[in-house]
N, C-alpha and C. Protein backbone atom coordinates (compact mmCIF):
# COMPACT_ATOMS: atom_id res chain seq x y z
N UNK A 1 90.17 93.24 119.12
CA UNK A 1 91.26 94.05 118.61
C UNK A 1 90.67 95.26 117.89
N UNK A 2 91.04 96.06 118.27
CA UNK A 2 90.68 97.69 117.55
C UNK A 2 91.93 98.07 116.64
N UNK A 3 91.38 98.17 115.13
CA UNK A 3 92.54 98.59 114.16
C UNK A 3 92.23 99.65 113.21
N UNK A 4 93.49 100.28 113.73
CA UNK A 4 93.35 102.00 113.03
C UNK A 4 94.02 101.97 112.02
N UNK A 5 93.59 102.86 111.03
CA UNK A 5 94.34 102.94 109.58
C UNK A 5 94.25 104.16 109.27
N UNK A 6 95.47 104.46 109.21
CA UNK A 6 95.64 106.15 108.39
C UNK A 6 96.35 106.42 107.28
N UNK A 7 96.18 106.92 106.31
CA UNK A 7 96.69 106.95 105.05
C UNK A 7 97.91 108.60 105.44
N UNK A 8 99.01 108.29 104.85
CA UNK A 8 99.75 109.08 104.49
C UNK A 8 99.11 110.59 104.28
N UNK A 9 100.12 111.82 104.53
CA UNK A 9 99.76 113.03 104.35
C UNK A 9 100.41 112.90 102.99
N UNK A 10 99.66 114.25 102.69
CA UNK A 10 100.61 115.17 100.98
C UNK A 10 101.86 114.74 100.82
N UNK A 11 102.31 114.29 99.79
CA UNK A 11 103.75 113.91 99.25
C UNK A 11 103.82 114.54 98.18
N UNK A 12 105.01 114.59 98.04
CA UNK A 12 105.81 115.64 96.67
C UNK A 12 104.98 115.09 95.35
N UNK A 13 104.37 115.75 94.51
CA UNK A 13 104.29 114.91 93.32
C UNK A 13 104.67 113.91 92.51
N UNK A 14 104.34 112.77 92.09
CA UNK A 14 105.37 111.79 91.46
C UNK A 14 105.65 112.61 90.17
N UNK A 15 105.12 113.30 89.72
CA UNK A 15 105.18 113.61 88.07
C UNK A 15 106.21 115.10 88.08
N UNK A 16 106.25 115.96 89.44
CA UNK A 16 107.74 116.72 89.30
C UNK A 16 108.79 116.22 90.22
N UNK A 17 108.51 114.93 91.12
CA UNK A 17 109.49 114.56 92.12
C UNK A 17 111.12 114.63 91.26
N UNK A 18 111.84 114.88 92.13
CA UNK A 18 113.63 115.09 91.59
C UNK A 18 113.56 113.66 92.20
N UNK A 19 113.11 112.89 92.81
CA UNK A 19 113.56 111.51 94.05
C UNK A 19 113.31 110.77 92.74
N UNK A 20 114.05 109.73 93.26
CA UNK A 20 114.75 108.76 92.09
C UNK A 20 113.61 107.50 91.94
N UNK A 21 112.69 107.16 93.03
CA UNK A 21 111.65 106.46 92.96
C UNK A 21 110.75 106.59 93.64
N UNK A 22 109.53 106.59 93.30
CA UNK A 22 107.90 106.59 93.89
C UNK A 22 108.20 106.56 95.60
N UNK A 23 108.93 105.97 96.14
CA UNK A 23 109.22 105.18 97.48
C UNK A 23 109.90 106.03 98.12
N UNK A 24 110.38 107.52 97.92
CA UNK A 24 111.60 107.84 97.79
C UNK A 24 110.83 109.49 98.63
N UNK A 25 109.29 110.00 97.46
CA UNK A 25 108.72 110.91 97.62
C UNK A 25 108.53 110.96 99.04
N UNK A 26 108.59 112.38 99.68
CA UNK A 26 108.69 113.09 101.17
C UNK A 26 107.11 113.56 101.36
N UNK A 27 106.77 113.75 102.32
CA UNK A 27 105.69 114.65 102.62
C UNK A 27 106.27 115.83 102.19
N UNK A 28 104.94 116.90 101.88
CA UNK A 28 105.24 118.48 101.82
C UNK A 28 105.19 118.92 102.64
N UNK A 29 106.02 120.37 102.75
CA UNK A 29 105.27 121.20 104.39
C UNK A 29 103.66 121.08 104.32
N UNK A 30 102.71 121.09 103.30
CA UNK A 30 101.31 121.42 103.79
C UNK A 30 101.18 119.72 104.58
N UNK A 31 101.59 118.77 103.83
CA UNK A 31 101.64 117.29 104.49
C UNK A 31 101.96 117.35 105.92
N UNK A 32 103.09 117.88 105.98
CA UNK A 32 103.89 117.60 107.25
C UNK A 32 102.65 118.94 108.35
N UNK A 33 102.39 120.27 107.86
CA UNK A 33 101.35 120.47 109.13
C UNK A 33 99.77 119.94 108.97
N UNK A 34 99.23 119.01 108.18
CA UNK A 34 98.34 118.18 107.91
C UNK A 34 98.55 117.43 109.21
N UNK A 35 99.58 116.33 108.85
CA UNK A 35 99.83 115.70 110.02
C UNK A 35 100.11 116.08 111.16
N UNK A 36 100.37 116.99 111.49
CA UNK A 36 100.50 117.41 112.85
C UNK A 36 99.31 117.68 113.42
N UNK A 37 98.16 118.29 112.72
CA UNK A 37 96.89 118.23 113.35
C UNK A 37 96.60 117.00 113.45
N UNK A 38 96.68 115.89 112.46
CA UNK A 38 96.06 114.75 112.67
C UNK A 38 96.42 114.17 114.00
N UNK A 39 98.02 114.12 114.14
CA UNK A 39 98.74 113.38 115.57
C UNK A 39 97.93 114.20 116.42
N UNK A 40 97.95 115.68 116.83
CA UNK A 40 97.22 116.37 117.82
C UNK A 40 95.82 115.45 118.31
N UNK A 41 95.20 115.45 117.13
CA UNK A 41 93.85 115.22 117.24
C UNK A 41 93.77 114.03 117.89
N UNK A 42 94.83 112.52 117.57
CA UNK A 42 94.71 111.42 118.07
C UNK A 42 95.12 111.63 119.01
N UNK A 43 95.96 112.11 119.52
CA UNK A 43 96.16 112.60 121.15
C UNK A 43 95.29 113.36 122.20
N UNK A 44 94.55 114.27 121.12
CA UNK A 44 93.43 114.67 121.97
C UNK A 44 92.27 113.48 121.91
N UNK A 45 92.00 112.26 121.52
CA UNK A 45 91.06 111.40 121.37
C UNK A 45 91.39 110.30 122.15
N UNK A 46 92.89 110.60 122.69
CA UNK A 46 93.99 109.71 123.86
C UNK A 46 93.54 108.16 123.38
N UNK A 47 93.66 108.13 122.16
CA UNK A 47 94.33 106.60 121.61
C UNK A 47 95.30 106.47 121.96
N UNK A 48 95.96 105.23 121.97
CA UNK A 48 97.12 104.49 122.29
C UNK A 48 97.30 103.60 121.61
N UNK A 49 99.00 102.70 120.86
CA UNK A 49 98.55 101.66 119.67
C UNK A 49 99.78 101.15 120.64
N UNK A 50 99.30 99.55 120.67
CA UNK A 50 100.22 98.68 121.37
C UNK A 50 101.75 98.67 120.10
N UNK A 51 101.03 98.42 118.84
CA UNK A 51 102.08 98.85 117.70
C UNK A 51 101.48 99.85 116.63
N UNK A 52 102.85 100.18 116.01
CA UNK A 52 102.17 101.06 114.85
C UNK A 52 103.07 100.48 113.73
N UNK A 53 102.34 99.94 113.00
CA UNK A 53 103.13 99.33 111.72
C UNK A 53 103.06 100.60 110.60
N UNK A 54 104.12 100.52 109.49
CA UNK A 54 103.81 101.31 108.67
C UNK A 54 104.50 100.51 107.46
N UNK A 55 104.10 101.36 106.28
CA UNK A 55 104.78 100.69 104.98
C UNK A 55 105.83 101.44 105.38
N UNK A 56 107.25 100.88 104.28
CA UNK A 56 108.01 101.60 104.76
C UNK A 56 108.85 102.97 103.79
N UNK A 57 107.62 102.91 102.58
CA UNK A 57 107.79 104.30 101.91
C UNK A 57 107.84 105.36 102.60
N UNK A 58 108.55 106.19 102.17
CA UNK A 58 109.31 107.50 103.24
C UNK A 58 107.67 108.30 103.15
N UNK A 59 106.81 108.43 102.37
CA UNK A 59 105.69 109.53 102.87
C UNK A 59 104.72 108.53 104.14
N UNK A 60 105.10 107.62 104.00
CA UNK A 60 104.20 106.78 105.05
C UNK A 60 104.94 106.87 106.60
N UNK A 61 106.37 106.41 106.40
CA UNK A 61 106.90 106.52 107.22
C UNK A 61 107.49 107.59 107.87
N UNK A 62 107.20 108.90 107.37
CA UNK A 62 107.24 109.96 108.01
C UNK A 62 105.88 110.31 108.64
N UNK A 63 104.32 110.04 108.21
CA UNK A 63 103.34 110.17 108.85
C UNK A 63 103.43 109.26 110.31
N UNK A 64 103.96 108.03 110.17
CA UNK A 64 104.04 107.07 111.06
C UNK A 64 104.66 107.70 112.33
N UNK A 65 106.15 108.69 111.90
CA UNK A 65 107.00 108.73 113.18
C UNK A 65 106.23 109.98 113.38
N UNK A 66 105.55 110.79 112.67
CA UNK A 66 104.75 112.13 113.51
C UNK A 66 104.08 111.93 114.21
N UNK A 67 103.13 110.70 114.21
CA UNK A 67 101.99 110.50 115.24
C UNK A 67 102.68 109.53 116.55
N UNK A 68 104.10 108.49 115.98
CA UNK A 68 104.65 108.25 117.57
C UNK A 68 105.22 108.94 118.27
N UNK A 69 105.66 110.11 117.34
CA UNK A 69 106.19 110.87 118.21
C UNK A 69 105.47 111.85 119.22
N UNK A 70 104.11 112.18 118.28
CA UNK A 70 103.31 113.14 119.29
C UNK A 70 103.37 111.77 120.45
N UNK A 71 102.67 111.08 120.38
CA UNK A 71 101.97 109.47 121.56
C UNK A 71 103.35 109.34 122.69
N UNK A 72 104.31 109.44 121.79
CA UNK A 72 105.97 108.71 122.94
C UNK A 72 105.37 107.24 122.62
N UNK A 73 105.52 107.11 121.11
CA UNK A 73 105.09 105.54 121.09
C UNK A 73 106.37 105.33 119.90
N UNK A 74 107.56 105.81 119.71
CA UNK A 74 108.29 105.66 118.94
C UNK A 74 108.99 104.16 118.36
N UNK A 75 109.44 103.76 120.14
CA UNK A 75 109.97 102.50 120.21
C UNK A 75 108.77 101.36 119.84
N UNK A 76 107.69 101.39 119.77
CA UNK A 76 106.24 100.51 118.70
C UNK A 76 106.24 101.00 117.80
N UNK A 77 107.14 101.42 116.78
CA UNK A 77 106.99 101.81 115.00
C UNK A 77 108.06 100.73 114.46
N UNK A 78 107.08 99.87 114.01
CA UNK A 78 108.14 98.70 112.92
C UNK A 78 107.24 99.45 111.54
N UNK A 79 108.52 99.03 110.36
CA UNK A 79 108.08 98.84 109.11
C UNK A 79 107.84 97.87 108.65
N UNK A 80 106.75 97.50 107.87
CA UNK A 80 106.02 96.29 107.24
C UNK A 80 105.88 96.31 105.76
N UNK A 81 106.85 95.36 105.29
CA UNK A 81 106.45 95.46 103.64
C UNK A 81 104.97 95.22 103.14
N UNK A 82 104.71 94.26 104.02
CA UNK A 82 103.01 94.37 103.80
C UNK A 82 101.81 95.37 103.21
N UNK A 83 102.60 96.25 103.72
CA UNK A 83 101.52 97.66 103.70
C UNK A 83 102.32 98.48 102.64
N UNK A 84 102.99 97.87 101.91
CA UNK A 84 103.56 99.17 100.28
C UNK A 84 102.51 98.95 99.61
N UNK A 85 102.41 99.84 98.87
CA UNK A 85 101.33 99.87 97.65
C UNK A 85 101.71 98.34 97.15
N UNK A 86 100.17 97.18 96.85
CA UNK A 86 100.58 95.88 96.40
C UNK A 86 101.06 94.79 97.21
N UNK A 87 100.99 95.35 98.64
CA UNK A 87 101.07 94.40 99.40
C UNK A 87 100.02 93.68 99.77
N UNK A 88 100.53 92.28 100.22
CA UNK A 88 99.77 90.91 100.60
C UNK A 88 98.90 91.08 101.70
N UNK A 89 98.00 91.22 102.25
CA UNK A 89 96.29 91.37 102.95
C UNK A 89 96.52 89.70 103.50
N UNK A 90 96.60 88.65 102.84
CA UNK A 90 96.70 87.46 104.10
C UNK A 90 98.35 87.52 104.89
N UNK A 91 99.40 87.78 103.89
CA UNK A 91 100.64 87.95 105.03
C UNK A 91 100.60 89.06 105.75
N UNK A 92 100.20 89.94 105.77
CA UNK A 92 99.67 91.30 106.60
C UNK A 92 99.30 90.68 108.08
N UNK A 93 97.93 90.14 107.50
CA UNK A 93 97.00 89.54 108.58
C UNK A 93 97.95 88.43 109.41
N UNK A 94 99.20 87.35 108.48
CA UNK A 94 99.45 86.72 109.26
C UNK A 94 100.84 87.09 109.79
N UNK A 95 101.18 88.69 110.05
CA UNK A 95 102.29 88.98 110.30
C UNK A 95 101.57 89.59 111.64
N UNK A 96 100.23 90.23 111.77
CA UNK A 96 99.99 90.73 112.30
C UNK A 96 99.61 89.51 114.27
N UNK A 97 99.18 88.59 113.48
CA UNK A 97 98.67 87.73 114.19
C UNK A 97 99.64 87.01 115.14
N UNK A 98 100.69 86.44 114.52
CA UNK A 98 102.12 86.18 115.31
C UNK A 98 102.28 87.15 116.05
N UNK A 99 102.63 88.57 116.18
CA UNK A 99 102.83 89.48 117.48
C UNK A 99 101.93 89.22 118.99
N UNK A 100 103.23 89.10 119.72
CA UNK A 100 103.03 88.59 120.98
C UNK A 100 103.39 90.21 122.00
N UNK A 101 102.42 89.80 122.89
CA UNK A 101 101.23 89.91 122.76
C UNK A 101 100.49 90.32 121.96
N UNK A 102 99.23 90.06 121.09
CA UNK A 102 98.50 90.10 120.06
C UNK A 102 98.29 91.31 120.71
N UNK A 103 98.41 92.37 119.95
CA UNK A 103 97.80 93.85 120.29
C UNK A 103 96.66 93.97 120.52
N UNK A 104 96.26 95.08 121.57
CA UNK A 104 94.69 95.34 121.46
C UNK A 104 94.83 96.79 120.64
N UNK A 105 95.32 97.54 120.14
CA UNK A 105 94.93 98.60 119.41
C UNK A 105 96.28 98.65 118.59
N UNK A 106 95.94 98.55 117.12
CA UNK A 106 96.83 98.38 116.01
C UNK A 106 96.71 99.73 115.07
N UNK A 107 97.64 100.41 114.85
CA UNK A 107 97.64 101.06 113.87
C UNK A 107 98.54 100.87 112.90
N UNK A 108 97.77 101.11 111.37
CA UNK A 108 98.31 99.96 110.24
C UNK A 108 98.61 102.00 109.65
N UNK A 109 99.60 102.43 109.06
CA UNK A 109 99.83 103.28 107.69
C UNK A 109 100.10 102.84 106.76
N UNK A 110 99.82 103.70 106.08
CA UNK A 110 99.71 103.09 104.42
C UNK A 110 98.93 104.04 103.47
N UNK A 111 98.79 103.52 102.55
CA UNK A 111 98.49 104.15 101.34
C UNK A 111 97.62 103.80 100.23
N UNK A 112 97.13 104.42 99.56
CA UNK A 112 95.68 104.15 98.87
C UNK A 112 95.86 103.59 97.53
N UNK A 113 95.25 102.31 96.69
CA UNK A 113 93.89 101.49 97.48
C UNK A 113 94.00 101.17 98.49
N UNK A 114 95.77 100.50 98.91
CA UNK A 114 95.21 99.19 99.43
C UNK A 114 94.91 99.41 101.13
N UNK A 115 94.69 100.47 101.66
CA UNK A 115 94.31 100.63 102.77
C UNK A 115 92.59 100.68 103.18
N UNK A 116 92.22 101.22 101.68
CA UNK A 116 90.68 100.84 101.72
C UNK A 116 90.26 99.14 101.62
N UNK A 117 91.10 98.98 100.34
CA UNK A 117 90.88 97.34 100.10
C UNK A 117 90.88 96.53 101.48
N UNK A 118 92.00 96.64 102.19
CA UNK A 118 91.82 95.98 103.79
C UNK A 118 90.59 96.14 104.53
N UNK A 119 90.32 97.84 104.50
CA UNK A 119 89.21 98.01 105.15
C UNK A 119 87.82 97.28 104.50
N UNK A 120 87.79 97.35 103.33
CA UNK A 120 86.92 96.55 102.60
C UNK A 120 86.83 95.16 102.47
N UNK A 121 87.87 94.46 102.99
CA UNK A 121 88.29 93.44 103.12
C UNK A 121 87.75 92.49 104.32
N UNK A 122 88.14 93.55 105.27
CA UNK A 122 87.78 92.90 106.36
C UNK A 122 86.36 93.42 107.06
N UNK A 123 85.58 94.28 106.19
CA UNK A 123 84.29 94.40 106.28
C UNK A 123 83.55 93.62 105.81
N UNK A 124 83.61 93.35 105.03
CA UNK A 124 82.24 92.70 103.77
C UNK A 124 83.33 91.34 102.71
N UNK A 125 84.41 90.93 103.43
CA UNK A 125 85.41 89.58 102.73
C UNK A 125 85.02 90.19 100.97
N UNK A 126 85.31 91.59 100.53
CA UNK A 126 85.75 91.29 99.10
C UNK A 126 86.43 92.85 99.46
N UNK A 127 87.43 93.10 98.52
CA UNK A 127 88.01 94.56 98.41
C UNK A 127 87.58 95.48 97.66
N UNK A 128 86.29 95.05 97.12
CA UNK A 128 86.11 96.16 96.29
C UNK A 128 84.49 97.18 96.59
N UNK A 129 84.66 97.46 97.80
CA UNK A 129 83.32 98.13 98.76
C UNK A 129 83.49 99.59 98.73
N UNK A 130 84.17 100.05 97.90
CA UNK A 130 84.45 101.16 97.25
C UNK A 130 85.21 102.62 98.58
N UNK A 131 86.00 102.15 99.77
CA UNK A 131 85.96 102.50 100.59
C UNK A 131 87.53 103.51 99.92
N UNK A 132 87.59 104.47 100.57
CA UNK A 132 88.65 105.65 100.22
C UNK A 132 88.90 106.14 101.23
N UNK A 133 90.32 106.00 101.88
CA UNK A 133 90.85 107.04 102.57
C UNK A 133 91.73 108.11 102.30
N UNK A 134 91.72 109.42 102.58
CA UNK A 134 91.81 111.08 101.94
C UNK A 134 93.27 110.77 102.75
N UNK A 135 93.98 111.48 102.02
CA UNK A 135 95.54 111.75 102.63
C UNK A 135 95.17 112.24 103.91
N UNK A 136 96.05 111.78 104.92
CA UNK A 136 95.82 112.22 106.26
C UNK A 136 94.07 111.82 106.68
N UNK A 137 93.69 110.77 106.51
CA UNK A 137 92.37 110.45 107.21
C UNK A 137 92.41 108.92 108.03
N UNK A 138 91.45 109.39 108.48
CA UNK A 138 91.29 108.05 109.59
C UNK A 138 90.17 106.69 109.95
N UNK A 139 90.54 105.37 109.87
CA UNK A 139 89.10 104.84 110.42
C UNK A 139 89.84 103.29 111.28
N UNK A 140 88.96 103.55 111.98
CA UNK A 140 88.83 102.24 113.08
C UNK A 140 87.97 101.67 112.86
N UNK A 141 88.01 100.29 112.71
CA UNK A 141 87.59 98.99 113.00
C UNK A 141 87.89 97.74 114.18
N UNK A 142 86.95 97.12 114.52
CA UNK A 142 86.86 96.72 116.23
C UNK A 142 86.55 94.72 115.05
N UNK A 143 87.69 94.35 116.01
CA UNK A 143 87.49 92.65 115.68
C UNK A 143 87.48 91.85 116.91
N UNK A 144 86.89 90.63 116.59
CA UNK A 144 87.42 89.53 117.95
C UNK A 144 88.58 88.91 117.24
N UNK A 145 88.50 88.51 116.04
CA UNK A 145 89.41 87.66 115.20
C UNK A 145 89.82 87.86 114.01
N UNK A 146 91.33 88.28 113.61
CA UNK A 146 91.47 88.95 112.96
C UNK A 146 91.90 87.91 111.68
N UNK A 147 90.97 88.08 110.57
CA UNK A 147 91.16 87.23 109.55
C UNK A 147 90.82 87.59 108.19
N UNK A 148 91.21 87.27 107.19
CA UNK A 148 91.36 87.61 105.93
C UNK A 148 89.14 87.39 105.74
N UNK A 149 88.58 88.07 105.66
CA UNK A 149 87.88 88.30 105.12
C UNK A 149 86.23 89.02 106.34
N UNK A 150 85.55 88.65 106.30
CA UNK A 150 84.37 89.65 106.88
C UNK A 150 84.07 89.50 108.22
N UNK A 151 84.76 90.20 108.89
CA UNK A 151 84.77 89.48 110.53
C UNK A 151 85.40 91.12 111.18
N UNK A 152 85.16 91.93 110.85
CA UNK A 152 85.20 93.35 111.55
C UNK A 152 84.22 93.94 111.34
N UNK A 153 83.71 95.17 112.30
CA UNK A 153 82.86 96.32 111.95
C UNK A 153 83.31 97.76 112.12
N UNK A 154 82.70 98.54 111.21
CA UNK A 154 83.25 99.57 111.24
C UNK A 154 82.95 100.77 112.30
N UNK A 155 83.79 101.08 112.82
CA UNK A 155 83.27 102.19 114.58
C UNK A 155 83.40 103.70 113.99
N UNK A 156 84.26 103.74 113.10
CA UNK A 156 84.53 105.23 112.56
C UNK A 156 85.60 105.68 111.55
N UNK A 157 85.39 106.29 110.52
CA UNK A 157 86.21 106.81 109.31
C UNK A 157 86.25 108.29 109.63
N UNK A 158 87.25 108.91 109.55
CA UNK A 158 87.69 110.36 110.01
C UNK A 158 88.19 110.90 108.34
N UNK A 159 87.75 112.27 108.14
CA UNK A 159 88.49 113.14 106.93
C UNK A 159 89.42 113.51 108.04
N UNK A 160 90.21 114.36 107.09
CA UNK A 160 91.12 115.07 107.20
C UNK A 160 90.74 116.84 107.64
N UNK A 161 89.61 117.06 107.39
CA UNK A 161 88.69 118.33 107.49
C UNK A 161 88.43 117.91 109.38
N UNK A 162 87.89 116.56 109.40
CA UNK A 162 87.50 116.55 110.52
C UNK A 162 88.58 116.51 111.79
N UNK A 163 89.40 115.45 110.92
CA UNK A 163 90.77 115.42 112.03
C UNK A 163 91.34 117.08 112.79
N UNK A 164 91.28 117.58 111.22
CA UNK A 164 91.82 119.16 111.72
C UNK A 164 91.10 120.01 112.78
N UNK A 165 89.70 119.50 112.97
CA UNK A 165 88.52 120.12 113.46
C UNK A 165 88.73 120.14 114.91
N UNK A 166 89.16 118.63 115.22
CA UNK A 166 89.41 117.62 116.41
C UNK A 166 90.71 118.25 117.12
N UNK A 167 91.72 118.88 116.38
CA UNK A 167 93.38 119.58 116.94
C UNK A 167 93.05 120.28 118.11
């Protein structure tokens, strides 16, 4: 299983947001053409995700529907409480695992720590491997078996500099 993780573009500030909760904050226009290079770029790299899970905070879930929408992978975008800031890493794993057919290429959105913590997680079985993904960045990891602790390797982490590079 090959699993992609991309962290959310630019969102409104929490500290001048008018939105009534953290969950609530939008991408900015610089977010929203951030992401559009990023989707470009994964399209020019002609990935494909059997699903694309996302948290289902609106800056996540607007990165989510930019990149199915570049793909025409719309109808594979579920939301996963799993993946909000503070979500559960073994119900993740065992939400992920029940999907039939078990995907071969997963893309998880979400948001920082806990998108490093996973990645850190399922590199080296502890979360704290100091791993950071940049708004709008990217990394794949390649598993046979997908399980709560050190049983992936890492194939590639993308900036956001580079993604743009890649458009």
């Amino acid at each position: 299983m090959n699993l992609f993780f991309l962290r959310h573009g630019i969102a409104v500030d929490r500290r001048t947001s008018r939105h009534a909760s953290d969950a609530e904050r939008p991408l900015t226009p610089k977010g929203r053409r951030q992401l559009r290079k990023t989707a470009t770029a994964i399209h020019g790299m002609k990935l494909r995700f059997d699903v694309i899970l996302s948290s289902p905070l609106i800056r996540a879930q607007q990165t989510a529907e930019m990149v199915a929408d570049e793909l025409r992978l719309k109808q594979r975008l579920v939301l996963a409480d799993e993946l909000k800031p503070g979500g559960n890493a073994k119900k993740l794993v065992q939400r992920i695992n029940r999907l039939k057919p078990i995907p071969e290429n997963l893309l998880l959105v979400g948001h920082e720590p806990n998108l490093g913590e996973l990645i850190s997680l399922f590199l080296t079985g502890r979360m704290d491997a100091g791993i950071t993904l940049k708004k709008g960045g990217m990394a794949k990891l390649e598993t046979d078996c997908l399980r709560v602790g050190k049983h992936a390797t890492l194939a590639w982490l993308l900036t956001p500099a580079q993604m743009k590079l890649m458009a």
